[in-house]
Protein backbone atom coordinates (compact mmCIF):
# COMPACT_ATOMS: atom_id res chain seq x y z
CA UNK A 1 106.96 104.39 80.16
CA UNK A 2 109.50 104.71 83.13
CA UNK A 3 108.93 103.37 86.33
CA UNK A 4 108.06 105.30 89.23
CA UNK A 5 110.48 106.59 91.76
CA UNK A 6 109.26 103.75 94.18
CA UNK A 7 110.13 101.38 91.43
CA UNK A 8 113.82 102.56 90.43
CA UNK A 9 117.11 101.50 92.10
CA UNK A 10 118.55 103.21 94.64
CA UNK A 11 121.76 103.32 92.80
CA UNK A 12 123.32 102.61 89.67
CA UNK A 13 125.95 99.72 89.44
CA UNK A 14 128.38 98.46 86.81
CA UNK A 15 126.67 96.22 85.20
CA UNK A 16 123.48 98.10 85.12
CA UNK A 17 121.72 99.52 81.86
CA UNK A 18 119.80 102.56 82.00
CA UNK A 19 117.54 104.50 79.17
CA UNK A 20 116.10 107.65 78.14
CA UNK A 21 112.92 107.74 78.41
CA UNK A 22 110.35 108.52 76.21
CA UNK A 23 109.31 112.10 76.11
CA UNK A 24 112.72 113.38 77.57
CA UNK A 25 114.43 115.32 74.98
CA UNK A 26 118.49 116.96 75.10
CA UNK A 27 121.10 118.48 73.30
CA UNK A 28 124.40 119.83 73.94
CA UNK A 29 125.19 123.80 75.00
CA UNK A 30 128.08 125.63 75.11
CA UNK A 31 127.86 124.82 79.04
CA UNK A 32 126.91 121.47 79.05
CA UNK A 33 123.54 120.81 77.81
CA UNK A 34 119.58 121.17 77.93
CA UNK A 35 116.95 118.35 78.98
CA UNK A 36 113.30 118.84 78.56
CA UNK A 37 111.15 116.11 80.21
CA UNK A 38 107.90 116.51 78.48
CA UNK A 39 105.81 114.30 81.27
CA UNK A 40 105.48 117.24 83.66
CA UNK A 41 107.26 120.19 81.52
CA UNK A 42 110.53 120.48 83.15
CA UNK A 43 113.82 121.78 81.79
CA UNK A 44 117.14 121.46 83.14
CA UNK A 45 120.24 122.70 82.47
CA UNK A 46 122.95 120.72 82.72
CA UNK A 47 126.50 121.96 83.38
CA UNK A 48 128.39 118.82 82.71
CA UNK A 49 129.20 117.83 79.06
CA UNK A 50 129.76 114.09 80.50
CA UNK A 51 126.12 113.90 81.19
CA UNK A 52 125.06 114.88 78.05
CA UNK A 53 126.92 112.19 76.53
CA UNK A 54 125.78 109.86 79.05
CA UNK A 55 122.47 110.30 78.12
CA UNK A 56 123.79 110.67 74.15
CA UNK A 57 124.92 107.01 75.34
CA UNK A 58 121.75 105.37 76.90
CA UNK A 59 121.27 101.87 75.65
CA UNK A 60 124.11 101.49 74.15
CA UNK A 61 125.74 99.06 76.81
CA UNK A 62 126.45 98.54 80.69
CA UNK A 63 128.02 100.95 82.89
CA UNK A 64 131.02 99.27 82.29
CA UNK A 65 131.37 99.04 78.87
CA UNK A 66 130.17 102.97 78.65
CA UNK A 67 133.00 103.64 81.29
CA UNK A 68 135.54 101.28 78.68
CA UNK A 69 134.54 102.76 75.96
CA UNK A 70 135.01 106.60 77.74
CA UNK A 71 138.50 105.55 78.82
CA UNK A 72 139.45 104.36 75.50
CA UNK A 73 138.95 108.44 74.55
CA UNK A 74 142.00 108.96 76.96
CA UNK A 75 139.97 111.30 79.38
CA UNK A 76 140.98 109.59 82.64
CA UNK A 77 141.87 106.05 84.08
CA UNK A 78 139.39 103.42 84.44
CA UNK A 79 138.51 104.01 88.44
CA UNK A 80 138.37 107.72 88.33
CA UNK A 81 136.12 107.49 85.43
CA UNK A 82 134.09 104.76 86.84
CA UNK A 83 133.38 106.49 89.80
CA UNK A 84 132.09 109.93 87.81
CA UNK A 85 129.96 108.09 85.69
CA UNK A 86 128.61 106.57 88.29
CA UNK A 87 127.60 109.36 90.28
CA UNK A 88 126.47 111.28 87.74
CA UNK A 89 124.30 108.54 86.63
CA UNK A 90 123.09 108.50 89.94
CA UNK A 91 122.06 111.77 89.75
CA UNK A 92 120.24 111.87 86.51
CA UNK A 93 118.18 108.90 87.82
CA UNK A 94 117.40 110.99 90.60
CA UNK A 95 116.35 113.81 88.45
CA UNK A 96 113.87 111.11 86.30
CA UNK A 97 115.96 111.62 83.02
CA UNK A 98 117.30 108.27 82.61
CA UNK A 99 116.03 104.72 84.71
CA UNK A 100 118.02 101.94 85.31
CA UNK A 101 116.83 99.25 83.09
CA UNK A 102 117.57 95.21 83.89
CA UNK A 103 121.27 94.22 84.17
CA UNK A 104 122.48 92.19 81.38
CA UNK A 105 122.78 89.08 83.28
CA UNK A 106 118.75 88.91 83.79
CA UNK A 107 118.73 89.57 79.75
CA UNK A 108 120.63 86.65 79.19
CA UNK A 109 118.76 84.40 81.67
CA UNK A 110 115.50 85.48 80.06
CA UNK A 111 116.61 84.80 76.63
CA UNK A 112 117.91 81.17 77.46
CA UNK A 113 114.74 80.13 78.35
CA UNK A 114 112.56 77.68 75.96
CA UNK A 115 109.52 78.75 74.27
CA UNK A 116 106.92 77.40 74.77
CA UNK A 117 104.68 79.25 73.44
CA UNK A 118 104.10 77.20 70.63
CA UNK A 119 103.90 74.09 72.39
């Protein structure tokens, strides 16, 4: 379930993750694409064919390594590419079709903790 707006970041940063989430369906148009958020029956049309595969790319890695991996399809340098994924990142988390999820810092913290569950 994604968090509410209250609950979200005000803005995405390079080393952030974000998701889909569930009940948000999309696919690629002629014009960019579709996205159907099945929570409260919305549609939008999306006239950018970088947001599409943003979202085609959710979970897949941080900003950053999205942005690397975008540059390494000779589209743009790194800054000028960083900056438009950003933004419209920004604006799909404003929309509620992708949240930010925890950086992967915080992952790694979390995971080098004991367990102690079984102790």
């Amino acid at each position: 379930m994604s968090p509410s707006k209250d609950e979200e970041g005000a803005d995405m940063q390079v080393d952030s993750q974000y998701t889909v989430p569930t009940g948000v369906q999309f696919r690629y148009e002629d014009f960019g694409g579709v996205v159907y958020r099945r929570q409260d029956d919305r549609l939008f049309f999306l006239n950018s064919r970088l947001a599409v595969t943003l979202l085609e790319m959710a979970g897949k890695g941080t900003v950053m390594e999205i942005t690397a991996a975008l540059q390494n399809a000779n589209i743009g340098d790194k800054s000028t590419i960083e900056a438009v994924v950003l933004k419209t990142l920004s604006s799909l988390e404003e929309l509620g079709i992708i949240y930010e999820l925890a950086g992967r810092q915080a992952e790694t913290t979390r995971t080098n903790l004991p367990d102690v569950a079984n102790h």
